[in-house]
Protein backbone atom coordinates (compact mmCIF):
# COMPACT_ATOMS: atom_id res chain seq x y z
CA UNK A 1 -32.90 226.09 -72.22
CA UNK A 2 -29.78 224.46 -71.47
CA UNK A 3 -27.56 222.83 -73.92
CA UNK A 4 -28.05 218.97 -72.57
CA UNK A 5 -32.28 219.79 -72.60
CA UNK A 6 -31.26 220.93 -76.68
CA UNK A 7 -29.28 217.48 -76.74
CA UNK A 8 -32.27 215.09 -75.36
CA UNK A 9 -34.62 216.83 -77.37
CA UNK A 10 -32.66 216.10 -80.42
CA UNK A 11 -32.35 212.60 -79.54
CA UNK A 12 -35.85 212.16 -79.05
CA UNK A 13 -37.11 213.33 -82.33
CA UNK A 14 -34.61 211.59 -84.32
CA UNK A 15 -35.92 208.25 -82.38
CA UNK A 16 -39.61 208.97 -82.90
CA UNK A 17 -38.21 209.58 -86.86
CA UNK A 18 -36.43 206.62 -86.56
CA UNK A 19 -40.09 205.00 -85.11
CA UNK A 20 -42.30 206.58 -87.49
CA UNK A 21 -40.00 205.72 -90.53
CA UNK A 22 -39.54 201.76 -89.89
CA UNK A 23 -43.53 201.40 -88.85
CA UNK A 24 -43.68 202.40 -92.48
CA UNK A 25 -41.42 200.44 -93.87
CA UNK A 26 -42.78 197.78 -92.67
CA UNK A 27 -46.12 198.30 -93.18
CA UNK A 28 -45.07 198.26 -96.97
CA UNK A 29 -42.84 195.48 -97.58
CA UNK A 30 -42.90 192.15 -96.04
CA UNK A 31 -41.16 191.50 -92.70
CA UNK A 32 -40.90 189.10 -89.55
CA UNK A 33 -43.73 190.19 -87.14
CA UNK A 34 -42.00 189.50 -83.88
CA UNK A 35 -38.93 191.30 -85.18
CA UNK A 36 -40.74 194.27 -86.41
CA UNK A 37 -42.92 194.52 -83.37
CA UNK A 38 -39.45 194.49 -81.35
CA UNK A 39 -37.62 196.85 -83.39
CA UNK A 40 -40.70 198.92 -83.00
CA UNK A 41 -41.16 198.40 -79.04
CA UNK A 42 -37.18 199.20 -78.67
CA UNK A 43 -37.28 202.14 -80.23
CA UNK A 44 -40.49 204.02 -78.59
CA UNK A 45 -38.75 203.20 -75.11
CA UNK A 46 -35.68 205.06 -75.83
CA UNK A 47 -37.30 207.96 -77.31
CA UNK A 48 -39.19 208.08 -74.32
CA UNK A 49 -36.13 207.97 -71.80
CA UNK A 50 -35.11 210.75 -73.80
CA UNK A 51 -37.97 212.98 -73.61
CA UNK A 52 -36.77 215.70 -71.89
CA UNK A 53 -39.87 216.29 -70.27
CA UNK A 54 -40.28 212.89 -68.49
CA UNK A 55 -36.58 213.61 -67.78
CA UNK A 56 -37.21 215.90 -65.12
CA UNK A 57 -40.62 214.07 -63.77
CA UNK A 58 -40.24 213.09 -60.09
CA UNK A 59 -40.01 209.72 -60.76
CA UNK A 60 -37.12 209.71 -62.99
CA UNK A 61 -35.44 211.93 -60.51
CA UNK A 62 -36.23 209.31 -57.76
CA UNK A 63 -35.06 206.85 -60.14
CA UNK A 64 -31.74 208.32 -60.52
CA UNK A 65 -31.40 208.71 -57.19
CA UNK A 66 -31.57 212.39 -57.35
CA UNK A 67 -34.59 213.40 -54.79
């Protein structure tokens, strides 16, 4: 695997910790729907883009520009 694969893959699980960690939170103590929901939304996007996997989908390849 190369390093920058390694790199997104890190990202990604440090996101979906991120996720995981602040759905908990605020399951348990009382906060602001909207900006949970938000915080919550923002965060499983960007571990998404940095799946690595959906990285090299054709899509995000035509996205890019790259095919």
């Amino acid at each position: 695997m190369k390093a920058e694969t390694w790199f997104w893959g890190i990202v990604e699980a440090v996101l979906w910790y991120g996720f995981i960690y602040y759905l908990l939170y605020s399951i348990k103590n009382p906060v602001e729907l909207w900006k949970s929901a938000l915080v919550l939304m923002v965060l499983s996007y960007l571990a998404i883009l940095a799946c690595p996997w959906f990285r090299q989908t054709d899509a995000w390849k035509r996205l890019k520009g790259e095919k």
